[in-house]
Protein backbone atom coordinates (compact mmCIF):
# COMPACT_ATOMS: atom_id res chain seq x y z
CA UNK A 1 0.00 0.00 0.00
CA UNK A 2 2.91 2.50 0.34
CA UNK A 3 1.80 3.40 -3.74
CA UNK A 4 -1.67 4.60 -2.41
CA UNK A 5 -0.34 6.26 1.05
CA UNK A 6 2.22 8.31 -1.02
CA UNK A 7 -0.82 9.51 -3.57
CA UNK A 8 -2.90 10.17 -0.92
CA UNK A 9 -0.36 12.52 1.21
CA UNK A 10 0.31 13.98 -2.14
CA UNK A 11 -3.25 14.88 -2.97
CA UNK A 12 -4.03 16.04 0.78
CA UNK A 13 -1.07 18.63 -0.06
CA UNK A 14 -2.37 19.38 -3.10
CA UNK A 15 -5.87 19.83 -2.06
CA UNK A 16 -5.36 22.31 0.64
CA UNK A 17 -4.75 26.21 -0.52
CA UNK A 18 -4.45 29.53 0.74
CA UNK A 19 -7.08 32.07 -0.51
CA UNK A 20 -6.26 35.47 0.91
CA UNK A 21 -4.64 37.25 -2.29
CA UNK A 22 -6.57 38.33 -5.27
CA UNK A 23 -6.61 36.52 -8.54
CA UNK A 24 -4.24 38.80 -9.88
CA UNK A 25 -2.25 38.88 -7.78
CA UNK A 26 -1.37 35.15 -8.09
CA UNK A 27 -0.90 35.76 -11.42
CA UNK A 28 2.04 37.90 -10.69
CA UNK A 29 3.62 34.45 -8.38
CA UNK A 30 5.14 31.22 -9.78
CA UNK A 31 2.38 29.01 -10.88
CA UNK A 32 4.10 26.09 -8.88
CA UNK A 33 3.19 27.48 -6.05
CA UNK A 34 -0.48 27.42 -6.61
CA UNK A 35 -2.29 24.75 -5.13
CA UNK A 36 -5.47 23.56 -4.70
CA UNK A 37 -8.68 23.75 -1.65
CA UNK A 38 -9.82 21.40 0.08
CA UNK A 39 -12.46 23.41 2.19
CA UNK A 40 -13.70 25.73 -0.57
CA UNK A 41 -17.16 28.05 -0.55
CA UNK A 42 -17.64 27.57 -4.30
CA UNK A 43 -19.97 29.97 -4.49
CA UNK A 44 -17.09 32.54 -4.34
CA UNK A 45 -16.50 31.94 -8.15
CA UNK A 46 -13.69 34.32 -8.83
CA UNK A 47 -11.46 31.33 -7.03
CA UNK A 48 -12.17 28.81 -9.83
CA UNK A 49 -9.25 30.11 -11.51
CA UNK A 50 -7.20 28.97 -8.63
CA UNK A 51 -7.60 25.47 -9.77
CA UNK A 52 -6.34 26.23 -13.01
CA UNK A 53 -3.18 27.93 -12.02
CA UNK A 54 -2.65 24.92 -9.64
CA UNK A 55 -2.92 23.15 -12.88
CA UNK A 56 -0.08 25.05 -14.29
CA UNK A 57 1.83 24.61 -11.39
CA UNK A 58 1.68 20.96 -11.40
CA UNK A 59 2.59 20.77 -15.15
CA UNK A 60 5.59 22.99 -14.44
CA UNK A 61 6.21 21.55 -11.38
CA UNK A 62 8.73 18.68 -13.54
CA UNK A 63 11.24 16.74 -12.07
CA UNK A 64 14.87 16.80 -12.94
CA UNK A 65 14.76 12.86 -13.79
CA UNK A 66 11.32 12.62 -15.55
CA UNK A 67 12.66 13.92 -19.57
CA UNK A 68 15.83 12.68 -19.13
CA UNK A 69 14.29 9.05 -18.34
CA UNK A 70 12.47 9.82 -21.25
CA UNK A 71 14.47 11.47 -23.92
CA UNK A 72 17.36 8.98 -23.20
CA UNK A 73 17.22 6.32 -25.86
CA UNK A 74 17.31 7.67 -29.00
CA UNK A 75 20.77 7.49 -31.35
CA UNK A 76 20.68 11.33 -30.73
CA UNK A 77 21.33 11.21 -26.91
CA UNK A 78 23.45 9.25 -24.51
CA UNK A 79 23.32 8.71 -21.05
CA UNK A 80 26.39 10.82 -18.72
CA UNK A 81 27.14 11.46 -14.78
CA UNK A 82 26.98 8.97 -12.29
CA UNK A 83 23.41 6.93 -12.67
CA UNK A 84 25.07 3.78 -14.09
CA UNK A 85 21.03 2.26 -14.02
CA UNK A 86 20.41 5.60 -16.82
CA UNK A 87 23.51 4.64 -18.86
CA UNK A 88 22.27 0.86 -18.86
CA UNK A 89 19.07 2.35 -20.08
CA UNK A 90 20.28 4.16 -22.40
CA UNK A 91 22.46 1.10 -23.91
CA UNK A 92 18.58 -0.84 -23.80
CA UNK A 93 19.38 -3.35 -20.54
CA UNK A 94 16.80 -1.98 -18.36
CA UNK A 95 16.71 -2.83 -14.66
CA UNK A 96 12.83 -2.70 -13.47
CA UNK A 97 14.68 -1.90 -9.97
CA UNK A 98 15.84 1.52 -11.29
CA UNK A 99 14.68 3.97 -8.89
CA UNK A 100 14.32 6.60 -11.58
CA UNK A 101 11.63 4.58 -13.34
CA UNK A 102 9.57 4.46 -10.33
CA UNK A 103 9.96 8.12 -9.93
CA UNK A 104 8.93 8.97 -13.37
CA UNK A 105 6.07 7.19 -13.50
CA UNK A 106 4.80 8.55 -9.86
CA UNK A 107 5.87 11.87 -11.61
CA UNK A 108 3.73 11.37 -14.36
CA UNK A 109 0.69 9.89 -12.44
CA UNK A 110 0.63 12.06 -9.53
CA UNK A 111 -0.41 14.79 -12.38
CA UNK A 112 -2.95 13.29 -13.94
CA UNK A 113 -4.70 12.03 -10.44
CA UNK A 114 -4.10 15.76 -9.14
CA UNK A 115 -5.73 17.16 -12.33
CA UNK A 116 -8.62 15.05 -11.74
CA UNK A 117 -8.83 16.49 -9.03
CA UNK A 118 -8.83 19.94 -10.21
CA UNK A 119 -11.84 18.97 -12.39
CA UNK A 120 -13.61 18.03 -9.77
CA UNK A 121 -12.91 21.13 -8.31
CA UNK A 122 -13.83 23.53 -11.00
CA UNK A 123 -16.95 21.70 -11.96
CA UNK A 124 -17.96 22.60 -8.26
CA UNK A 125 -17.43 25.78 -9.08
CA UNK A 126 -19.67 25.68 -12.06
CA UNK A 127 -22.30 23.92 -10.23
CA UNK A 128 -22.80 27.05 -7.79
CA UNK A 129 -23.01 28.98 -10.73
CA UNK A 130 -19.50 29.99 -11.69
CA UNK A 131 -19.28 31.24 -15.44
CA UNK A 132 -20.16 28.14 -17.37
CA UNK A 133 -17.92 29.36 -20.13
CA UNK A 134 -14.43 29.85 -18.09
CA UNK A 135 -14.88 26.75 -16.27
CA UNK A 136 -14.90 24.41 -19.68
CA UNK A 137 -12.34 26.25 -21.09
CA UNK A 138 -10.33 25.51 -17.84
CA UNK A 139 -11.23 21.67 -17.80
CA UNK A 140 -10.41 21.69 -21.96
CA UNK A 141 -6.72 23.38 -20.86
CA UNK A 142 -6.63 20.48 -18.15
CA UNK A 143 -7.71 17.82 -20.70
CA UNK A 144 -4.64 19.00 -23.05
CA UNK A 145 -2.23 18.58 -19.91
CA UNK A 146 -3.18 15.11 -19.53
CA UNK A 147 -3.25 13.91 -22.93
CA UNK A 148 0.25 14.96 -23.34
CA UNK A 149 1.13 13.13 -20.10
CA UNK A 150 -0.68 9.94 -21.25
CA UNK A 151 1.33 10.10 -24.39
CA UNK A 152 4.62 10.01 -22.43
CA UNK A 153 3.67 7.55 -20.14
CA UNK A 154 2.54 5.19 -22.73
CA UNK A 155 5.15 5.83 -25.64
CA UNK A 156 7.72 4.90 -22.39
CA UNK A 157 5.71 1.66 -21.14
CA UNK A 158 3.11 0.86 -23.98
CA UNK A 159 0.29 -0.52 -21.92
CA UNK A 160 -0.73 1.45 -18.71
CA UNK A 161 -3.31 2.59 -16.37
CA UNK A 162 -5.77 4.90 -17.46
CA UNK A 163 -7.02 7.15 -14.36
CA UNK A 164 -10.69 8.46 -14.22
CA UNK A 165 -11.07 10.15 -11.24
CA UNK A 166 -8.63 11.86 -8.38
CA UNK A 167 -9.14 8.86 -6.31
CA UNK A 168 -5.84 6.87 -6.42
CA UNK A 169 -7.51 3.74 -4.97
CA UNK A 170 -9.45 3.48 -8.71
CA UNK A 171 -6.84 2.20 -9.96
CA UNK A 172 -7.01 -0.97 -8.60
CA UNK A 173 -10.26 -1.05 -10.66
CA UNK A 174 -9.41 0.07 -13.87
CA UNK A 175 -8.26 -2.15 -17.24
CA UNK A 176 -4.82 -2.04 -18.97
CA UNK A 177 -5.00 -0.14 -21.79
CA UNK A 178 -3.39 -1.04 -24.87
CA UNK A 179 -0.50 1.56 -26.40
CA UNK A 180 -3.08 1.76 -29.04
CA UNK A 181 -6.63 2.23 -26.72
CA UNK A 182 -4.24 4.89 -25.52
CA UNK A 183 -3.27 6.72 -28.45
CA UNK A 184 -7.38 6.62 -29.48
CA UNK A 185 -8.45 8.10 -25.42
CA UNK A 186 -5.82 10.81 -26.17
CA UNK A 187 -7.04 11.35 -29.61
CA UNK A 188 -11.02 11.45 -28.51
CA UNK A 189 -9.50 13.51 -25.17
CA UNK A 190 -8.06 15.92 -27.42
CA UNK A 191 -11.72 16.37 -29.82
CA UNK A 192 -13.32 17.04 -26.76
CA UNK A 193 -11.08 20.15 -25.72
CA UNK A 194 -10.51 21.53 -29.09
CA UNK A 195 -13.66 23.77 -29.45
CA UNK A 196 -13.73 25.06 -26.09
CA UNK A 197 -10.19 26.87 -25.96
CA UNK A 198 -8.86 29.91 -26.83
CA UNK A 199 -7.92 30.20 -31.04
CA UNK A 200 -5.07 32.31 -30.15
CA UNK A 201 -0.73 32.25 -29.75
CA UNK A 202 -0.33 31.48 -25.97
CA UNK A 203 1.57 34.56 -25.75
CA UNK A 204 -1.59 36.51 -26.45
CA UNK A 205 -3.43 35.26 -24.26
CA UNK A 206 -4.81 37.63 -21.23
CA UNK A 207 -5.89 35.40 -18.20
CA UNK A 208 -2.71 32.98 -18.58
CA UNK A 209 0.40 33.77 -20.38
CA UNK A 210 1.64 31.16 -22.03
CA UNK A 211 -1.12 29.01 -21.20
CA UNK A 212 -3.04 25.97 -23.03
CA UNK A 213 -4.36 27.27 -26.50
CA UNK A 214 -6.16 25.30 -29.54
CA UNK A 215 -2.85 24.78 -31.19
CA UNK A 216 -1.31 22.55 -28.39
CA UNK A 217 -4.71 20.13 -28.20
CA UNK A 218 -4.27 19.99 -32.26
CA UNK A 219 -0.33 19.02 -31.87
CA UNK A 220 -1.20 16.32 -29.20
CA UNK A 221 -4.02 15.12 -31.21
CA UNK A 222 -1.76 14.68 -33.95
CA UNK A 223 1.29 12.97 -31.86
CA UNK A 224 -1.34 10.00 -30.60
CA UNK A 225 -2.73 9.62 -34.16
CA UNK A 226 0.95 9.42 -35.88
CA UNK A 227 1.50 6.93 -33.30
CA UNK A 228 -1.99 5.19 -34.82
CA UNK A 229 -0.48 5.54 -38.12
CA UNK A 230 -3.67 7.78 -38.94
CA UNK A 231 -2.04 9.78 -41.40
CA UNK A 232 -4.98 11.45 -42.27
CA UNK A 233 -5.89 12.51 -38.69
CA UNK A 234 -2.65 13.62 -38.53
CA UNK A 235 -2.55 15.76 -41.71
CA UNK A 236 -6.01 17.33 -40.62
CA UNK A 237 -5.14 18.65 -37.17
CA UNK A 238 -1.73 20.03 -38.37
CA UNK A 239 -2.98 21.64 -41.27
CA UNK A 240 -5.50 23.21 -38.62
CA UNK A 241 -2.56 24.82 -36.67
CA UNK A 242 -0.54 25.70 -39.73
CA UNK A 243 -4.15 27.80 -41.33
CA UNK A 244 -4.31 29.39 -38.22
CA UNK A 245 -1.84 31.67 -39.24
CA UNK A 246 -1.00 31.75 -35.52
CA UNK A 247 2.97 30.62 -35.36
CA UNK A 248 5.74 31.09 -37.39
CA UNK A 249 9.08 29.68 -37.35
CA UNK A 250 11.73 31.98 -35.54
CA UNK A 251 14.55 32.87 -38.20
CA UNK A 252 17.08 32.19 -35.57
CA UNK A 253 17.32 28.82 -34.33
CA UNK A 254 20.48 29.36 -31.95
CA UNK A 255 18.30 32.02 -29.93
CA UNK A 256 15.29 30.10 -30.23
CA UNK A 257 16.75 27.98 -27.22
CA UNK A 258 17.46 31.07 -24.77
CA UNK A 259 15.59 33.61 -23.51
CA UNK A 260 14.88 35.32 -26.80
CA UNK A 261 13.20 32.11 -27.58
CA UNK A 262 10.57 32.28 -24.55
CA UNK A 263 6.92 32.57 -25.49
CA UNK A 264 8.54 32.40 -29.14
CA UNK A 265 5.81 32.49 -32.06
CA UNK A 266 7.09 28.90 -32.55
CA UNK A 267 6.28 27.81 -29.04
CA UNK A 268 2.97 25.77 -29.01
CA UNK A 269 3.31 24.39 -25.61
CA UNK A 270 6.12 25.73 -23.37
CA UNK A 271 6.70 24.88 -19.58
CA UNK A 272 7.34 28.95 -17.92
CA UNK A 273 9.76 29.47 -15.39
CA UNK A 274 10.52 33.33 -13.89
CA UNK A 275 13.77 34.90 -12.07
CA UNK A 276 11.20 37.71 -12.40
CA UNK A 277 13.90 40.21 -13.37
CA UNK A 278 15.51 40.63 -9.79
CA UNK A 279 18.94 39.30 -8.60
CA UNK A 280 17.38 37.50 -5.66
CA UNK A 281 14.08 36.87 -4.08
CA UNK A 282 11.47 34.63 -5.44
CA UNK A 283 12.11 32.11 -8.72
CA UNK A 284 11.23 29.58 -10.30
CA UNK A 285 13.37 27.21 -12.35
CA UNK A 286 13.18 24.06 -14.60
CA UNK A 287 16.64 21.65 -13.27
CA UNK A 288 18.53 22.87 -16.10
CA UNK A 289 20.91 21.79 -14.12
CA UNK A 290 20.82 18.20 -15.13
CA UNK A 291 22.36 19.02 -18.38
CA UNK A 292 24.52 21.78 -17.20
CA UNK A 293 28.33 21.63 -17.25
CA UNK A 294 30.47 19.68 -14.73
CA UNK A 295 33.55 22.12 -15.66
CA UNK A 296 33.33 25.14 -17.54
CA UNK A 297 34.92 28.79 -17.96
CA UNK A 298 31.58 31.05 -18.00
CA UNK A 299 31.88 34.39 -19.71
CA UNK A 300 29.78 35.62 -15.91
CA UNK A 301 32.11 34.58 -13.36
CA UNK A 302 30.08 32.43 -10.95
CA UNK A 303 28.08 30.93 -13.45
CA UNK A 304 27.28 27.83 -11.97
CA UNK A 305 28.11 24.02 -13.03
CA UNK A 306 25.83 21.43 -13.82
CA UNK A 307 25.57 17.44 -13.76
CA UNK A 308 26.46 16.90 -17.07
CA UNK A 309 23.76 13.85 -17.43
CA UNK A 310 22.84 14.37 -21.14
CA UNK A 311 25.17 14.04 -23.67
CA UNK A 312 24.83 14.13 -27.86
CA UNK A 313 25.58 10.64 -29.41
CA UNK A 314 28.78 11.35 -32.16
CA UNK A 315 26.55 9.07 -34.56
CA UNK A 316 24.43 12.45 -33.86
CA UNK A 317 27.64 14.74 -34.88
CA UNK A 318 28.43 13.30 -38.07
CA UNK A 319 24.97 12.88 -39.69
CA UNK A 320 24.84 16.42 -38.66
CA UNK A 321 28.61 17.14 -40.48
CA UNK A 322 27.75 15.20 -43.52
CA UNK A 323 24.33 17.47 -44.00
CA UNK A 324 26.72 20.61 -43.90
CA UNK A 325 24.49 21.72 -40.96
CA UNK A 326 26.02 24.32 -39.31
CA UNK A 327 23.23 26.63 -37.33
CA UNK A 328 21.13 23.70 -35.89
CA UNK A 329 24.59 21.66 -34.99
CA UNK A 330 26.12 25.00 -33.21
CA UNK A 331 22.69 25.15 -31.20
CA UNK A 332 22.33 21.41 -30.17
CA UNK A 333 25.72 20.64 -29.56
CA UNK A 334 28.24 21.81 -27.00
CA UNK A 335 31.85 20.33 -28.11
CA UNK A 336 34.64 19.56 -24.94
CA UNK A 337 38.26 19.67 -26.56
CA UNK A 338 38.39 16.14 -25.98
CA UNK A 339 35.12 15.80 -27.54
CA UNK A 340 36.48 17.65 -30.62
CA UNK A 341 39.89 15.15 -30.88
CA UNK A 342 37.18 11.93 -30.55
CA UNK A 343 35.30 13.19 -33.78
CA UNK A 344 38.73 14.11 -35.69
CA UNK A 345 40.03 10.81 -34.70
CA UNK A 346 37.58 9.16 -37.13
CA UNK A 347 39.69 9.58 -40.63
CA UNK A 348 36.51 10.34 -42.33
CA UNK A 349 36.40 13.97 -39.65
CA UNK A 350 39.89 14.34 -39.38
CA UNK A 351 39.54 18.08 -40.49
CA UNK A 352 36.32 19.84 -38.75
CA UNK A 353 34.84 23.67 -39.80
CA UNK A 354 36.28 25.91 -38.66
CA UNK A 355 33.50 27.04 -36.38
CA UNK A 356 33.30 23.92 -34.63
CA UNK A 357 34.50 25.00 -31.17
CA UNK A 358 35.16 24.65 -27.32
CA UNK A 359 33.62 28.14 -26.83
CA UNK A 360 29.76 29.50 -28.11
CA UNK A 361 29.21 32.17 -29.69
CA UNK A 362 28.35 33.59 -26.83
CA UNK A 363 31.99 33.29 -24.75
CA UNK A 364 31.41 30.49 -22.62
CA UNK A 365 34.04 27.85 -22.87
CA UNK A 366 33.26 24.21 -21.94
CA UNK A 367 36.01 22.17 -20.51
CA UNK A 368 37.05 18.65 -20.74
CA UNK A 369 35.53 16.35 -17.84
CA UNK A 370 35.67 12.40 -17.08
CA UNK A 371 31.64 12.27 -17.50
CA UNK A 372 31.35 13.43 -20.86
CA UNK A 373 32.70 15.11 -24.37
CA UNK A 374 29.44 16.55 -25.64
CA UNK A 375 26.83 18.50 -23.67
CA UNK A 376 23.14 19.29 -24.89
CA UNK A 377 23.09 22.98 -26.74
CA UNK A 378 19.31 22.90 -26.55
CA UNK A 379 19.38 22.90 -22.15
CA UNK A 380 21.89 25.68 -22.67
CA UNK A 381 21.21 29.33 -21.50
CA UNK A 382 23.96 31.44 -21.82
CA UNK A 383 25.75 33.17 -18.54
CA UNK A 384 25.48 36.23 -20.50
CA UNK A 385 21.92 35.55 -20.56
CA UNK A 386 21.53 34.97 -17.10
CA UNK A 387 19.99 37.78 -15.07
CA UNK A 388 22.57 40.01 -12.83
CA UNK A 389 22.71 38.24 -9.90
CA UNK A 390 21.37 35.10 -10.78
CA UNK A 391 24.09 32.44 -10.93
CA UNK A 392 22.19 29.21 -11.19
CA UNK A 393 22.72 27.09 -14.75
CA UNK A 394 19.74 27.38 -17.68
CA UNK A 395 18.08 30.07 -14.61
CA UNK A 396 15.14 32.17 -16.11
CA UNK A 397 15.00 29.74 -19.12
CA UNK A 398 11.70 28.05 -20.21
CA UNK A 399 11.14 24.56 -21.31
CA UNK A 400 9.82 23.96 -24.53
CA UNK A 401 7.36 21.08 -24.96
CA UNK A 402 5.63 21.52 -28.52
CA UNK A 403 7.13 23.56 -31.31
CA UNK A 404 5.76 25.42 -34.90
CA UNK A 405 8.38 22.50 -36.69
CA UNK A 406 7.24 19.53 -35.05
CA UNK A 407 3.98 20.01 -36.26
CA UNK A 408 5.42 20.99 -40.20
CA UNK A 409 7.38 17.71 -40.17
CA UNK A 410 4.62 16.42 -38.89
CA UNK A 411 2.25 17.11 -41.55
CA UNK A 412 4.67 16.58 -44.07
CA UNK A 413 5.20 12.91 -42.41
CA UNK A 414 1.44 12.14 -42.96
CA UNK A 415 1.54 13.48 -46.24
CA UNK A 416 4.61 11.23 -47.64
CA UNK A 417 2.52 8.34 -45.98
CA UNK A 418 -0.58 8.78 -48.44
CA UNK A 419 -2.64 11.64 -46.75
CA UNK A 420 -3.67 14.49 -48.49
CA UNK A 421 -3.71 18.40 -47.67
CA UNK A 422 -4.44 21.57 -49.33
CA UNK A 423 -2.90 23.81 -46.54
CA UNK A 424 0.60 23.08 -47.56
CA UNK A 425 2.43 19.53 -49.60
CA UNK A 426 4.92 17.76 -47.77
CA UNK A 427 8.24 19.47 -49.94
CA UNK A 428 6.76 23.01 -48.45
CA UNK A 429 6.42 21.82 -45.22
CA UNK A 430 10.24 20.31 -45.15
CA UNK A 431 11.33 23.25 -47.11
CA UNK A 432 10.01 26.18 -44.88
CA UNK A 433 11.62 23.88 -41.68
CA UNK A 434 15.50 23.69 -44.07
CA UNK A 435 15.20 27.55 -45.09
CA UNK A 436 15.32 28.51 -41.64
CA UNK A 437 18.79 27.24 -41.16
CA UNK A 438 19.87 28.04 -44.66
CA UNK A 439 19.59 24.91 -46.33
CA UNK A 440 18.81 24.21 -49.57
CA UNK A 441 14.72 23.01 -50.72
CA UNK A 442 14.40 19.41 -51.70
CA UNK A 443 11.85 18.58 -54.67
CA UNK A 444 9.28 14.78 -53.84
CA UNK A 445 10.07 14.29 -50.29
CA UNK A 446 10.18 10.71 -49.44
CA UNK A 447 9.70 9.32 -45.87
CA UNK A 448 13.74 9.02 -45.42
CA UNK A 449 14.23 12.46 -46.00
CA UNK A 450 11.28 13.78 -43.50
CA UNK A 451 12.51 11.65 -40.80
CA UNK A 452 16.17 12.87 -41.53
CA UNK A 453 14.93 16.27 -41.02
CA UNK A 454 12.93 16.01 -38.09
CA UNK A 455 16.51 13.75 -36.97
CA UNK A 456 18.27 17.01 -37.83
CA UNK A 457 15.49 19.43 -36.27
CA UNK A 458 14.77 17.72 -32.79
CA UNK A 459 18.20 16.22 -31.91
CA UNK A 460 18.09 16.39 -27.80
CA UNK A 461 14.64 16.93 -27.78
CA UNK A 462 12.12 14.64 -25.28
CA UNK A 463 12.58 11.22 -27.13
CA UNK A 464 11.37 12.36 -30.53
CA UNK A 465 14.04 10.88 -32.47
CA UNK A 466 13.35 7.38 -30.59
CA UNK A 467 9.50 7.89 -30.91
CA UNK A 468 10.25 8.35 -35.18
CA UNK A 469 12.64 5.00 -35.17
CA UNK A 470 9.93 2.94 -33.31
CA UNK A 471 7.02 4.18 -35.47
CA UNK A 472 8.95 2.64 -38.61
CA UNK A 473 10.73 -0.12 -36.77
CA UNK A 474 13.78 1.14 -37.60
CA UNK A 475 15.76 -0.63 -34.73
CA UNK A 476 19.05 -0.95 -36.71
CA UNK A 477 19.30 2.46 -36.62
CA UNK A 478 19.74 2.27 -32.83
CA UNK A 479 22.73 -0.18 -32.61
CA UNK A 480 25.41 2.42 -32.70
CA UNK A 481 28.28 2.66 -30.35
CA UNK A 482 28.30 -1.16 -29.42
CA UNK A 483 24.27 -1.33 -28.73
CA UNK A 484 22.25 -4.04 -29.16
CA UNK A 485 18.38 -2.95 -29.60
CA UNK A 486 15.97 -5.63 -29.93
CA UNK A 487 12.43 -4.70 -30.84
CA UNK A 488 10.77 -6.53 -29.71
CA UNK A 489 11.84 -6.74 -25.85
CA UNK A 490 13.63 -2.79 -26.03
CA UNK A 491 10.79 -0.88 -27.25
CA UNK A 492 9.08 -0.46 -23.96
CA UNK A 493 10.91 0.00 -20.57
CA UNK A 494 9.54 -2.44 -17.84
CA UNK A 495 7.03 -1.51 -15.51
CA UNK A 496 8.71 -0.57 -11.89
CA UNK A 497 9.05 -3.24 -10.13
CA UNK A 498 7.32 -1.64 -7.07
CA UNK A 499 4.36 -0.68 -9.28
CA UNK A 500 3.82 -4.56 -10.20
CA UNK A 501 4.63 -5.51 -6.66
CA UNK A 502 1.72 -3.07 -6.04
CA UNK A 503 -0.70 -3.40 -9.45
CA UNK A 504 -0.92 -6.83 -10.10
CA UNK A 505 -2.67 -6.10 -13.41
CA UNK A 506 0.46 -4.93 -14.48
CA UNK A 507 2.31 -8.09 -14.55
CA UNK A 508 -0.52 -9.39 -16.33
CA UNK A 509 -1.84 -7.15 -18.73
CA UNK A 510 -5.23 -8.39 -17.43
């Protein structure tokens, strides 16, 4: 029972809020710290929003452990620092006893059993006559959190636990759904929430900055129907997004990653974090730090280090050298000089660009370390960047979840796999994505070429890469650097070994 005790403190924490500020002024505090009643007049309606921003604050509130768990097996990524169980994982011999397996998936299902519970919450609300109108909007943006949620759970284990209410002791009751039965809840999840939010960039949004918009339900919808192989689900919702007119590619990709790049008009969904422009004092932070720098010479002296638990794969380098990509390889990839002599030591990259270099653009140099050669370019902010007084690594930067070119590769996926569009053909959609970094258009896409761009595109990115290579069973693909990927035993990662001790159904599938 320790499963259902842990929920249960959790949610008695979570249900319990303080109610003596105004609405706006909580929307001048991290959303993280916005949690939720448990003793509540509903009848005092301008509170509903509370349960939204406690929404928020759970879906920012994301562990250190739970992307890099998930973004770790692709042939773009591998495993650094000192979690041998992660760098097993990442070479595909999973051990169930991991701790960070368990953690993830009480990460992820600790959200979706607290967002329940903000449902239930805000339909309280609109049962004592709260504006009908705000409170489905607010359970549509709550929908879209836990369809994405259910995606990563399920593209990480296959089969799993569906939750219906904010009762963790349901679970007990509830069937194992197939990968696929989840892929269709997200997908009829997603049609429910569409009509009922805002048609707007979540920058322009009034009541929550940044918040849920139409555009993120359409890219989730789309991610669970790729994974159906429902191309033309697929090519519908993204062409939705893309006739919006609503995002745009940012022309440069390096920034796109730093603080120009937050609330970007390519952002769909983006995580928000704050140093709210003072050198000390309240903040709120994604663990940047994870993929930070064990040893480095920051431009802002007392930058600080990192972990160093993310590294780019060099398969990842030279498919990125042999496209004569230099913009998006600059921007993903932060070279070590010893991670500079292990490329060159292959004959065939014996004589790198000039450009290629120890130290960004920006003047911070990254030294060599035991851990690791390559660091992640994407979880990089800048010390320049960093606000004065503010020393902590990737501080003030968001996290970006969804982007504008994830949903043109997207559509251009669907379209090379026999789906049809009018909004825009698969060689415009790849074309707009390699004009942004100054590459040349290509003329009848095929498949190969979409998934080498999106390869190219979302290197370091949440799994996608891995996601794209299971889709197609393209497991050869992952045997690189002495790997052995099997299919059929790799794809998933075992349940936690506590969760089957706990959910027998588990073990089962029953």
């Amino acid at each position: 029972m320790k499963y259902i005790r842990f929920i249960k403190n959790t949610m008695a924490l979570m249900m319990a809020f303080l109610v003596t500020t105004s609405c706006m002024d909580l929307l001048d505090e991290p959303l993280e710290n916005q949690i939720i009643a448990g003793d509540t007049d509903y009848t005092q309606s301008a509170n509903m929003i509370l349960m939204l921003y406690g929404a928020y604050g759970e879906l920012y509130r994301s562990q250190w452990e739970t992307y890099t768990l998930l973004s770790v097996r692709g042939d773009d990524v591998t495993a650094a620092g000192d979690q041998f169980p992660l760098i097993e994982t990442d070479e595909f011999r999973y051990d169930r006893n991991f701790w960070m397996y368990n953690s993830v998936w009480l990460n992820l299902y600790t959200d979706l059993i607290y967002w329940h519970g903000a449902i239930e919450e805000i339909r309280k609300y609109q049962e004592a006559g709260a504006n009908q109108s705000n409170a489905e909007q607010y359970v549509a943006e709550i929908k879209v959190m836990q369809g994405f949620e259910l995606l990563q759970l399920a593209r990480t284990w296959g089969a799993i636990l569906i939750p219906n209410s904010s009762q963790p002791g349901k679970l007990f009751d509830i069937e194992v759904s197939s990968f696929e039965a989840v892929m269709q809840h997200i997908s009829a999840l997603m049609d429910e929430a569409i009509p009922l939010l805002p048609s707007v960039h979540p920058k322009d949004r009034s009541d929550v900055r940044g918040g849920v918009t139409r555009g993120a339900a359409l890219a989730v919808k789309a991610m669970a129907n790729l994974e159906l192989k429902n191309y033309p689900a697929v090519a519908e919702a993204t062409g939705q997004i893309i006739s919006s007119n609503q995002y745009q590619l940012e022309p440069d990709y390096y920034q796109l990653f730093k603080i120009p790049g937050k609330l970007n008009a390519e952002n769909i969904l983006e995580f928000q974090y704050s140093d709210f422009g003072t050198a000390t004092g309240t903040r709120t932070a994604y663990p940047f730090v994870t993929y930070g720098p064990a040893s480095w010479t920051p431009a802002v002296p007392g930058a600080s280090t990192g972990w160093g638990f993310f590294a780019p794969t060099p398969k990842y380098i030279k498919f990125m050298l042999d496209r004569g990509e230099q913009e998006r390889l600059q921007t993903t990839v932060l070279f070590t000089p010893d991670g500079m002599e292990e490329i060159m030591s292959d004959p065939q990259y014996a004589t790198l660009p000039a450009w290629v270099s120890n130290v960004t653009p920006d003047g911070d140099r990254f030294n060599n370390h035991p851990r690791y050669n390559f660091l992640s370019g994407k979880h990089y902010l800048p010390s320049t960047q960093l606000i004065p007084g503010r020393f902590g690594y990737g501080s003030n930067k968001n996290f970006t979840a969804i982007r504008y070119s994830e949903v043109l590769l997207m559509h251009a996926e669907a379209l090379v796999n026999g789906a049809s569009s009018s909004v825009l053909s698969a060689d415009q959609a790849v074309n707009l994505v390699r004009a942004r970094v100054g590459l040349g258009p290509l003329n009848g896409v095929t498949l190969d070429e979409v998934l080498d761009e999106k390869f190219a595109e979302f290197g370091m990115e949440s799994g996608i890469r891995f996601y794209d290579l299971m889709r197609y069973n393209r497991a050869a693909e992952l045997n690189h650097g002495g790997r052995n990927f099997n299919l059929e035993t790799d794809r998933y990662l075992p349940y936690p070994l506590e969760q089957e001790n706990i959910l027998p159904k588990l073990k089962t599938g029953e």
